[in-house]
PDB file of N, CA and C in Angstrom:
ATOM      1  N   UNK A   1      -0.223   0.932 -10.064  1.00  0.00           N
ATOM      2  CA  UNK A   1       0.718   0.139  -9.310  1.00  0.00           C
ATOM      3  C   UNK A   1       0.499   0.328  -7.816  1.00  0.00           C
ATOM      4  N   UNK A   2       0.263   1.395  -7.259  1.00  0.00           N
ATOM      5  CA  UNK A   2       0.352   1.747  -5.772  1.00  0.00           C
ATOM      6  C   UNK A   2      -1.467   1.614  -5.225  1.00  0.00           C
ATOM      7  N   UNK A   3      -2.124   1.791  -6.089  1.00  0.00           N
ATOM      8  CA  UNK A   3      -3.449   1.630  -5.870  1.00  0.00           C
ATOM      9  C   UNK A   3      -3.946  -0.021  -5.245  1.00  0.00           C
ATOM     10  N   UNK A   4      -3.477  -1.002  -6.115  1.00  0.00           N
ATOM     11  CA  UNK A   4      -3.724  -2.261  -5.843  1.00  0.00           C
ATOM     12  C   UNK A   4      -2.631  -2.483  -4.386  1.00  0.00           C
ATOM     13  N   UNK A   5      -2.017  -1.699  -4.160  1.00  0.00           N
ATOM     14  CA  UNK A   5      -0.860  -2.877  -3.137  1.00  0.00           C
ATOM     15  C   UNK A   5      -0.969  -1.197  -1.878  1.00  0.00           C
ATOM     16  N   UNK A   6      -2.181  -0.727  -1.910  1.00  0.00           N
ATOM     17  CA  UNK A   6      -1.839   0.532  -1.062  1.00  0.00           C
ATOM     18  C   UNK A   6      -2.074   0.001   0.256  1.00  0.00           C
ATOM     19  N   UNK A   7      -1.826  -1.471   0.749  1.00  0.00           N
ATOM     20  CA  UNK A   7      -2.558  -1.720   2.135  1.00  0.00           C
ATOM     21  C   UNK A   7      -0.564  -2.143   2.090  1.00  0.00           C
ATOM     22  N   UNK A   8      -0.195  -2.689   1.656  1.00  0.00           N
ATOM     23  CA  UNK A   8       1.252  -2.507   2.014  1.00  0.00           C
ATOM     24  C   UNK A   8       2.088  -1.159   1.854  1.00  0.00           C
ATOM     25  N   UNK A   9       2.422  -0.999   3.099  1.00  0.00           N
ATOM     26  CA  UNK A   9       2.999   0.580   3.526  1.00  0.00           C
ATOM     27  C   UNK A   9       4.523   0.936   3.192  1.00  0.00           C
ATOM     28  N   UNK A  10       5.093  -0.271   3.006  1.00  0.00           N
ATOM     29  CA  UNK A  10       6.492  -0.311   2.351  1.00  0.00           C
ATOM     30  C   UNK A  10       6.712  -0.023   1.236  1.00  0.00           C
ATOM     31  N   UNK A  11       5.895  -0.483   0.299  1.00  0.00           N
ATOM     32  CA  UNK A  11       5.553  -0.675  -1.139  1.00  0.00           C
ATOM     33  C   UNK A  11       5.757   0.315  -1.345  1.00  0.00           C
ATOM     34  N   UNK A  12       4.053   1.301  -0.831  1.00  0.00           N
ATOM     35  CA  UNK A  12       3.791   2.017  -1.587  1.00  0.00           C
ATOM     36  C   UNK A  12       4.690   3.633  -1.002  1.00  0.00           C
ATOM     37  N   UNK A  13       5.410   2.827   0.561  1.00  0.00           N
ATOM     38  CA  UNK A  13       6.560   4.191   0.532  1.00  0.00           C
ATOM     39  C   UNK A  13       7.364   4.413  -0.370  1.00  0.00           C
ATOM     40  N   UNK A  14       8.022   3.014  -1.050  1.00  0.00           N
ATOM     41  CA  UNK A  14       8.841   3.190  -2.197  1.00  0.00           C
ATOM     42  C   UNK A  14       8.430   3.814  -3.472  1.00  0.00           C
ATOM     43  N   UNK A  15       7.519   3.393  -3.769  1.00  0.00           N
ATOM     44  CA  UNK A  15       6.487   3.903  -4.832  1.00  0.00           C
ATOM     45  C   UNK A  15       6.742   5.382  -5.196  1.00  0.00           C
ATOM     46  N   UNK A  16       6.398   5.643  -3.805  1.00  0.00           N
ATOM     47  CA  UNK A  16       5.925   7.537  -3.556  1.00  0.00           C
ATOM     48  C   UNK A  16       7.373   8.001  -3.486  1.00  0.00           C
ATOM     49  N   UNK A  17       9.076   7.178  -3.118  1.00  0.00           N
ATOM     50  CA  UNK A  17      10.129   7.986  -3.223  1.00  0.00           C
ATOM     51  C   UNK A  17      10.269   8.138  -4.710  1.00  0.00           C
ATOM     52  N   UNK A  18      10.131   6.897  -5.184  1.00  0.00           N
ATOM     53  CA  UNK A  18      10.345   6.992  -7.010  1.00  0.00           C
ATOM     54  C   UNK A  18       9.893   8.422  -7.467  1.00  0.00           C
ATOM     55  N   UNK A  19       8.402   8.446  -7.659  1.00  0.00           N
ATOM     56  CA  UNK A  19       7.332   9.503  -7.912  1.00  0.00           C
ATOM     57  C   UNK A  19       8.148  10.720  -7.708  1.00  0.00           C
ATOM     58  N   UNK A  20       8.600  11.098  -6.495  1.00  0.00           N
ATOM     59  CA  UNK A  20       8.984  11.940  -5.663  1.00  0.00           C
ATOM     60  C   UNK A  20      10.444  12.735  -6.415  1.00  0.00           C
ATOM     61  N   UNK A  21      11.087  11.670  -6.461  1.00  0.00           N
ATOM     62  CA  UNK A  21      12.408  11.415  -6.658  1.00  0.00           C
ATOM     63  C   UNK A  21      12.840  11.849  -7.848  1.00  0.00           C
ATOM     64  N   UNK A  22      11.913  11.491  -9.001  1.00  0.00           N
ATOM     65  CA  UNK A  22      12.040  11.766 -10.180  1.00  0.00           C
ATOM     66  C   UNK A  22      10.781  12.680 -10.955  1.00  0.00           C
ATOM     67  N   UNK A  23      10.550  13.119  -9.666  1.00  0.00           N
ATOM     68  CA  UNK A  23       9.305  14.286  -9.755  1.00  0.00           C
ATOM     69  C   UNK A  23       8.386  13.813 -11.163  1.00  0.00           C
ATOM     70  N   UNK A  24       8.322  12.283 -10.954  1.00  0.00           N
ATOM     71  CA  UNK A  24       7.117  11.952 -11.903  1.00  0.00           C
ATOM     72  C   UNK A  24       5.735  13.129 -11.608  1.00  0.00           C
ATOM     73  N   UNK A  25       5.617  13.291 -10.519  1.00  0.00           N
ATOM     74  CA  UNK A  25       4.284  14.001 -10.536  1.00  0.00           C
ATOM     75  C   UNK A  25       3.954  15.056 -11.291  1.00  0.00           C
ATOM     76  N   UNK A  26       4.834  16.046 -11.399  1.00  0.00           N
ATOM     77  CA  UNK A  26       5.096  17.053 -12.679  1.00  0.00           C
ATOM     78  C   UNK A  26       4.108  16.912 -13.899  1.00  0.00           C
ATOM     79  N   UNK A  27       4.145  15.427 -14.292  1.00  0.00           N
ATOM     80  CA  UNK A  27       3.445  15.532 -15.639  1.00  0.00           C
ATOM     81  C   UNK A  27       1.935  15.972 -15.457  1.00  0.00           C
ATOM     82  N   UNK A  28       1.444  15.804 -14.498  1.00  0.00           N
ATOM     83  CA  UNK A  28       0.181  15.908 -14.325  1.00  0.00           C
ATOM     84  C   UNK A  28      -0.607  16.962 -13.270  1.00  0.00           C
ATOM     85  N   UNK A  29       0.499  17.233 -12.077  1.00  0.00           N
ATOM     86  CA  UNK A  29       0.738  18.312 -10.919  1.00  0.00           C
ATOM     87  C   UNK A  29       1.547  18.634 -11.020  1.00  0.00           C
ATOM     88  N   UNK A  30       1.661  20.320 -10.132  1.00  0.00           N
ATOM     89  CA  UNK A  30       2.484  21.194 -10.345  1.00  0.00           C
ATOM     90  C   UNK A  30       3.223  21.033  -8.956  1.00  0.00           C
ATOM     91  N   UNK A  31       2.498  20.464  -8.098  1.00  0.00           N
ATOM     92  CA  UNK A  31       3.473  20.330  -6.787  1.00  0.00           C
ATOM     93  C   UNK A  31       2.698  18.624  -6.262  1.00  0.00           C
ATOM     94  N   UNK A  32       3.869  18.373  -5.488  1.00  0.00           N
ATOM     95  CA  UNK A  32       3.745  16.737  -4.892  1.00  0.00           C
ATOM     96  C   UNK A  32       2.602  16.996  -3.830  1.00  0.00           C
ATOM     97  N   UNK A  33       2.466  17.453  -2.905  1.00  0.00           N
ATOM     98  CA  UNK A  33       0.852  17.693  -2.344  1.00  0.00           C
ATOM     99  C   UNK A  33      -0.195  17.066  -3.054  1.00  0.00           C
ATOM    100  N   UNK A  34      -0.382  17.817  -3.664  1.00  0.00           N
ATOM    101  CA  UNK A  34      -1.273  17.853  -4.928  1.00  0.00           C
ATOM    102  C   UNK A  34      -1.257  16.979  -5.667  1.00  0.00           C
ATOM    103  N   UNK A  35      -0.433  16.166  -6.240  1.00  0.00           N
ATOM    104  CA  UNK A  35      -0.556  15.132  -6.819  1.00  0.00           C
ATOM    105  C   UNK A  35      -1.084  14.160  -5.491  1.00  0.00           C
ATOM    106  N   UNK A  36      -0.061  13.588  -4.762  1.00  0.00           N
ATOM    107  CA  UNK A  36      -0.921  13.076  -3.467  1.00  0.00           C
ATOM    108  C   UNK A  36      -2.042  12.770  -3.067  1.00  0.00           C
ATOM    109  N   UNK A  37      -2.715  13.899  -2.982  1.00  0.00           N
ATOM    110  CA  UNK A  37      -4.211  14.408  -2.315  1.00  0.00           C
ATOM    111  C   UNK A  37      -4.992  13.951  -3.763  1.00  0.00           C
ATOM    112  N   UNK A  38      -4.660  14.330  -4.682  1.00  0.00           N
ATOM    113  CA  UNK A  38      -5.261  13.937  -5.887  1.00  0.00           C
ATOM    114  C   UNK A  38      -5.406  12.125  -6.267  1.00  0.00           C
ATOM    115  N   UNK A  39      -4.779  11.972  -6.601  1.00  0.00           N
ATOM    116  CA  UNK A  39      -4.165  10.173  -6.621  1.00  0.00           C
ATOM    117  C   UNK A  39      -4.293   9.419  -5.846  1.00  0.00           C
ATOM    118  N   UNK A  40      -4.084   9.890  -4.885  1.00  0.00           N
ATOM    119  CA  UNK A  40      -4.503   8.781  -3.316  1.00  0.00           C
ATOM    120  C   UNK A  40      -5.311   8.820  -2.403  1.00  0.00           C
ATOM    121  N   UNK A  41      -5.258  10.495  -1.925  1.00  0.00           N
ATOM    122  CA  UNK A  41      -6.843  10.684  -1.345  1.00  0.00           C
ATOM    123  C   UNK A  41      -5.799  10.944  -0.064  1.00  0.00           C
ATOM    124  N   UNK A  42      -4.286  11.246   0.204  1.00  0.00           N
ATOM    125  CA  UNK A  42      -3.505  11.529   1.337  1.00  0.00           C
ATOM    126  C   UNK A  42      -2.693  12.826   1.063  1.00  0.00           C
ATOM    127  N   UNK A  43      -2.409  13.096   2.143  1.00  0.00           N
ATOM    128  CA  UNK A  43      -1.975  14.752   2.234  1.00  0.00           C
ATOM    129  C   UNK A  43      -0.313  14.094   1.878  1.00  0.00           C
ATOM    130  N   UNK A  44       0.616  15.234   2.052  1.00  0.00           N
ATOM    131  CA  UNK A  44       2.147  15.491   1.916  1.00  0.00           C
ATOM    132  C   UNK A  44       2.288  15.168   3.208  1.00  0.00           C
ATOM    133  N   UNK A  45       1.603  15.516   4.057  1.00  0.00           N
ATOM    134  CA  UNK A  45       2.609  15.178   5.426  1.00  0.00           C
ATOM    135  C   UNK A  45       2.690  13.462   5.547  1.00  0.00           C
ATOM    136  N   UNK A  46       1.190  12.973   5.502  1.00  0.00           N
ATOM    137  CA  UNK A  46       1.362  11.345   5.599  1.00  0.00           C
ATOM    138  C   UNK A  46       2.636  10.914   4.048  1.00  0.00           C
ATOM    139  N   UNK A  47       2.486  11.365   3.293  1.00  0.00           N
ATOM    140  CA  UNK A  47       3.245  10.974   2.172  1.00  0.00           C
ATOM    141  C   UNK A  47       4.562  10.956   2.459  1.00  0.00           C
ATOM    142  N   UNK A  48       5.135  11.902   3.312  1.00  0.00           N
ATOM    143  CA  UNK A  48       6.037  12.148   3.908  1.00  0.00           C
ATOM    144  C   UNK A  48       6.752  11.084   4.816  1.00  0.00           C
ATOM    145  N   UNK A  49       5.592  10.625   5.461  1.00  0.00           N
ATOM    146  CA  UNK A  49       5.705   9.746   7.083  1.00  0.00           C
ATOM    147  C   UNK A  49       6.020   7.915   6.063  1.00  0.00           C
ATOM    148  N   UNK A  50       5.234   7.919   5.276  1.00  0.00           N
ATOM    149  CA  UNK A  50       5.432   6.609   4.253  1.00  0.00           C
ATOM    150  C   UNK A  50       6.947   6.623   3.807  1.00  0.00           C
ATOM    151  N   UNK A  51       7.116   7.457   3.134  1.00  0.00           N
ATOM    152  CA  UNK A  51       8.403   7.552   2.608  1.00  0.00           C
ATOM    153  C   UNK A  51       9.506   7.373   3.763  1.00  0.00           C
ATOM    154  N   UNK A  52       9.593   7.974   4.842  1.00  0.00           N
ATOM    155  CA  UNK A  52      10.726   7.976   6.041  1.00  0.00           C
ATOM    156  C   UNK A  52      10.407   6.519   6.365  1.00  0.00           C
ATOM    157  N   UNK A  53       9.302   5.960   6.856  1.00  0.00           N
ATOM    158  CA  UNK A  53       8.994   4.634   7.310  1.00  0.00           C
ATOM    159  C   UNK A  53       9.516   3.650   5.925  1.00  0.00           C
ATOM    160  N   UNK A  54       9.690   3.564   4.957  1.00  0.00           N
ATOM    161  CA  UNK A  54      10.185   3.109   3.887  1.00  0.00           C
ATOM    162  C   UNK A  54      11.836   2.778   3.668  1.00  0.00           C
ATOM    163  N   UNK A  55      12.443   4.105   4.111  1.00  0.00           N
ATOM    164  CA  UNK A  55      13.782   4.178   3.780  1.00  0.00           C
ATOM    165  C   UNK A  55      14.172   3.755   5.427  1.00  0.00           C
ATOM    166  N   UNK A  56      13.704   3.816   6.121  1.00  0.00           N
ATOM    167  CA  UNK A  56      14.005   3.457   8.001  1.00  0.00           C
ATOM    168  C   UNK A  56      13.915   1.670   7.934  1.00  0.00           C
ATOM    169  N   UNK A  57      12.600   1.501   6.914  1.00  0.00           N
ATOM    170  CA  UNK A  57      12.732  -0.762   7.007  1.00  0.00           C
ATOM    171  C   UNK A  57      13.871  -0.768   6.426  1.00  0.00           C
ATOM    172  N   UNK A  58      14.373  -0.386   5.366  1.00  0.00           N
ATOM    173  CA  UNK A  58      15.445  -1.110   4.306  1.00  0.00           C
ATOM    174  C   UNK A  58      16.382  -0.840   5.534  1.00  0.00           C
ATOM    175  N   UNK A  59      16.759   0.027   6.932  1.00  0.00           N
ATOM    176  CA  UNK A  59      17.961   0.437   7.275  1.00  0.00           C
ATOM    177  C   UNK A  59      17.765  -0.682   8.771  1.00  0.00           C
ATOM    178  N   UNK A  60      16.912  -1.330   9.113  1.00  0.00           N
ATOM    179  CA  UNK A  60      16.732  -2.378  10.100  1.00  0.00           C
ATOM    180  C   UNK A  60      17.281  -3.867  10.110  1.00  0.00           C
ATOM    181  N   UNK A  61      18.016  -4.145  11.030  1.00  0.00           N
ATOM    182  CA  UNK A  61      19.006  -5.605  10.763  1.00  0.00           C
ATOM    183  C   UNK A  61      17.806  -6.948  10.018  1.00  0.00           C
ATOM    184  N   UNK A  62      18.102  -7.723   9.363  1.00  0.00           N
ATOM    185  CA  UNK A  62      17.342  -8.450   8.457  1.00  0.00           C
ATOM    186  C   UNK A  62      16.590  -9.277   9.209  1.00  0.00           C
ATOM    187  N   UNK A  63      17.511  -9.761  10.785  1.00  0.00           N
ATOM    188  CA  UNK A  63      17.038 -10.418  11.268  1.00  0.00           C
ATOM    189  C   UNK A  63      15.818 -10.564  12.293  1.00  0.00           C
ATOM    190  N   UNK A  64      15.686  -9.145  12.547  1.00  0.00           N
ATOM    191  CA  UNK A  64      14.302  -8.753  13.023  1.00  0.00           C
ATOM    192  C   UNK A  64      12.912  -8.415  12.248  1.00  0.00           C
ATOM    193  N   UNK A  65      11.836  -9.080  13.134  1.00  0.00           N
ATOM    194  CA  UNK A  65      10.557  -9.034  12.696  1.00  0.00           C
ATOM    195  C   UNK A  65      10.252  -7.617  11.635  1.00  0.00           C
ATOM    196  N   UNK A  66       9.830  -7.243  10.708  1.00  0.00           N
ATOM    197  CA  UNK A  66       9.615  -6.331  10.159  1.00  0.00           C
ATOM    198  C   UNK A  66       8.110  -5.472  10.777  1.00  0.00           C
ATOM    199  N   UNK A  67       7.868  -4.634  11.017  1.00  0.00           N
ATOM    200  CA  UNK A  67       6.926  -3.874  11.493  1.00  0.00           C
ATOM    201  C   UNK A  67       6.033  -4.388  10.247  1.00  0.00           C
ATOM    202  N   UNK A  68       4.662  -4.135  10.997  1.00  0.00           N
ATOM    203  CA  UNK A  68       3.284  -4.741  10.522  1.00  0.00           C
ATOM    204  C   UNK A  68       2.588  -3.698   9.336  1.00  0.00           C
ATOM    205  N   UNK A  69       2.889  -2.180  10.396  1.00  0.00           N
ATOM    206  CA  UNK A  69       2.216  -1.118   9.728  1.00  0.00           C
ATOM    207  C   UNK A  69       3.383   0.242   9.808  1.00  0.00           C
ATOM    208  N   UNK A  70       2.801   1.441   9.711  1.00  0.00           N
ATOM    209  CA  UNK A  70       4.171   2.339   9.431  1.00  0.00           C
ATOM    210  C   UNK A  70       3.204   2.619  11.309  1.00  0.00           C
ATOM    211  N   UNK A  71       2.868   2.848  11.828  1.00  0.00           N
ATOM    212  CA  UNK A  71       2.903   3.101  13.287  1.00  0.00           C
ATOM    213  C   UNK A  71       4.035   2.484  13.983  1.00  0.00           C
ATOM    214  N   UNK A  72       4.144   1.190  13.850  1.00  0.00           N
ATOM    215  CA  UNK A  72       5.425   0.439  14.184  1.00  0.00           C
ATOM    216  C   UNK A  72       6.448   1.076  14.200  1.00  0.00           C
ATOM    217  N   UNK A  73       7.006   1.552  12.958  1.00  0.00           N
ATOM    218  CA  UNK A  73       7.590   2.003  12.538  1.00  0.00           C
ATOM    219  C   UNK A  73       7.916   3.660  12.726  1.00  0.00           C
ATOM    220  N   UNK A  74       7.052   4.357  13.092  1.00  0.00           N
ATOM    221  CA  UNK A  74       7.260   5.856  13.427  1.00  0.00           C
ATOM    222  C   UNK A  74       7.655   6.450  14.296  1.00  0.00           C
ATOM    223  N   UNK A  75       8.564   5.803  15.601  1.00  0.00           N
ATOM    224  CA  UNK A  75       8.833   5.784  16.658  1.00  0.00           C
ATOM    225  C   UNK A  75      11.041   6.326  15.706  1.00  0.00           C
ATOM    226  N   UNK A  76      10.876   5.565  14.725  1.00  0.00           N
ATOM    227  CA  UNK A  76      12.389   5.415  13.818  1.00  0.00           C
ATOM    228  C   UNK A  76      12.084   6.323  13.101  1.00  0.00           C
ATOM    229  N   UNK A  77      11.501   7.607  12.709  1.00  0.00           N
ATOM    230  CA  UNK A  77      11.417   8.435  12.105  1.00  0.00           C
ATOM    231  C   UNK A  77      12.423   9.389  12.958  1.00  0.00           C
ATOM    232  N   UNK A  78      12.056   9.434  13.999  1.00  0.00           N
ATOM    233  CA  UNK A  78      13.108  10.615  14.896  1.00  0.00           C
ATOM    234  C   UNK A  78      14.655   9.851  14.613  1.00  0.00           C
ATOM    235  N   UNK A  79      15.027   9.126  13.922  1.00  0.00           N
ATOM    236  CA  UNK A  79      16.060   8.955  14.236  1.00  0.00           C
ATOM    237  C   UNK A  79      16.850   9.128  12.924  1.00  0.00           C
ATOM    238  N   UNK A  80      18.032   9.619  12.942  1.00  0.00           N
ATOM    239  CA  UNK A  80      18.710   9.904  11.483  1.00  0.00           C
ATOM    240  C   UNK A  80      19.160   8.740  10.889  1.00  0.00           C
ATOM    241  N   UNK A  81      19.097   8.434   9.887  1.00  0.00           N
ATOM    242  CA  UNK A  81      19.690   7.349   9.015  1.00  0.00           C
ATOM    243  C   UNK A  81      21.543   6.469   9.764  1.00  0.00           C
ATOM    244  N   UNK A  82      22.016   7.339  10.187  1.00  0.00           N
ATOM    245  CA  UNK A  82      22.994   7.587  10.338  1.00  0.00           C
ATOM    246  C   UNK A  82      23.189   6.675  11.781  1.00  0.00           C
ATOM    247  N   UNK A  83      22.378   6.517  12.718  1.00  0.00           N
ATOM    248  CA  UNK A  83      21.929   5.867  13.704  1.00  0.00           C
ATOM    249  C   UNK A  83      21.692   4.563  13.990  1.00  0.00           C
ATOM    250  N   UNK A  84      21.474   4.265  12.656  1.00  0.00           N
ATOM    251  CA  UNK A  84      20.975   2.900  12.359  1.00  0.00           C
ATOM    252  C   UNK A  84      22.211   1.511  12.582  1.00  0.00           C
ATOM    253  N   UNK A  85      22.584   0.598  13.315  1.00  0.00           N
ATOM    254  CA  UNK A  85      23.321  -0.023  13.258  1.00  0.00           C
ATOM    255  C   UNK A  85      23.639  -0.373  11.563  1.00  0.00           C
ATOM    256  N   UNK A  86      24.797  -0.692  11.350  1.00  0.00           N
ATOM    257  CA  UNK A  86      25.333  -1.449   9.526  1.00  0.00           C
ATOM    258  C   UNK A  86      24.980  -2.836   9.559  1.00  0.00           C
ATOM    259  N   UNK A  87      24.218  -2.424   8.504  1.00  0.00           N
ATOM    260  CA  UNK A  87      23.981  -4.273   8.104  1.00  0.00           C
ATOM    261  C   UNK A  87      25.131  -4.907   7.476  1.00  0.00           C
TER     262      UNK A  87
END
């Protein structure tokens, strides 16, 4: 699923909270790193930066342009959820 659509950064942030979330990785790794680095060929920290850039689009008013890539987007990592104007 995340392999074919890994050039969309939203996607596959969601992807990786699921995984994450419900510690799918377990079945196969013993820690999320590792599954990561294994499966995708990316460390925990970028896995990390996907996931925050993921849960930061869903929290952006609808009516603005959506960022292109998660660089766009990583500037809203420093900022707490909590910050975010209410949609």
């Amino acid at each position: 699923m995340i392999d074919a659509k890994l050039g969309d950064f939203f996607d596959v942030g969601n992807a990786i909270i699921e995984i994450k979330t419900a510690r799918l990785y377990r079945q196969t790794h013993q820690n999320f790193g590792e599954y990561c680095r294994d499966r995708f060929g990316i460390g925990r920290s970028y896995a990390n930066k996907l996931i925050g850039s993921a849960e930061r689009n869903h929290l952006l008013p609808d009516d603005l342009p959506k960022p292109a890539n998660d660089f766009q987007i990583r500037p809203f990592l420093k900022l707490e959820p909590g910050h975010f104007v209410k949609k």
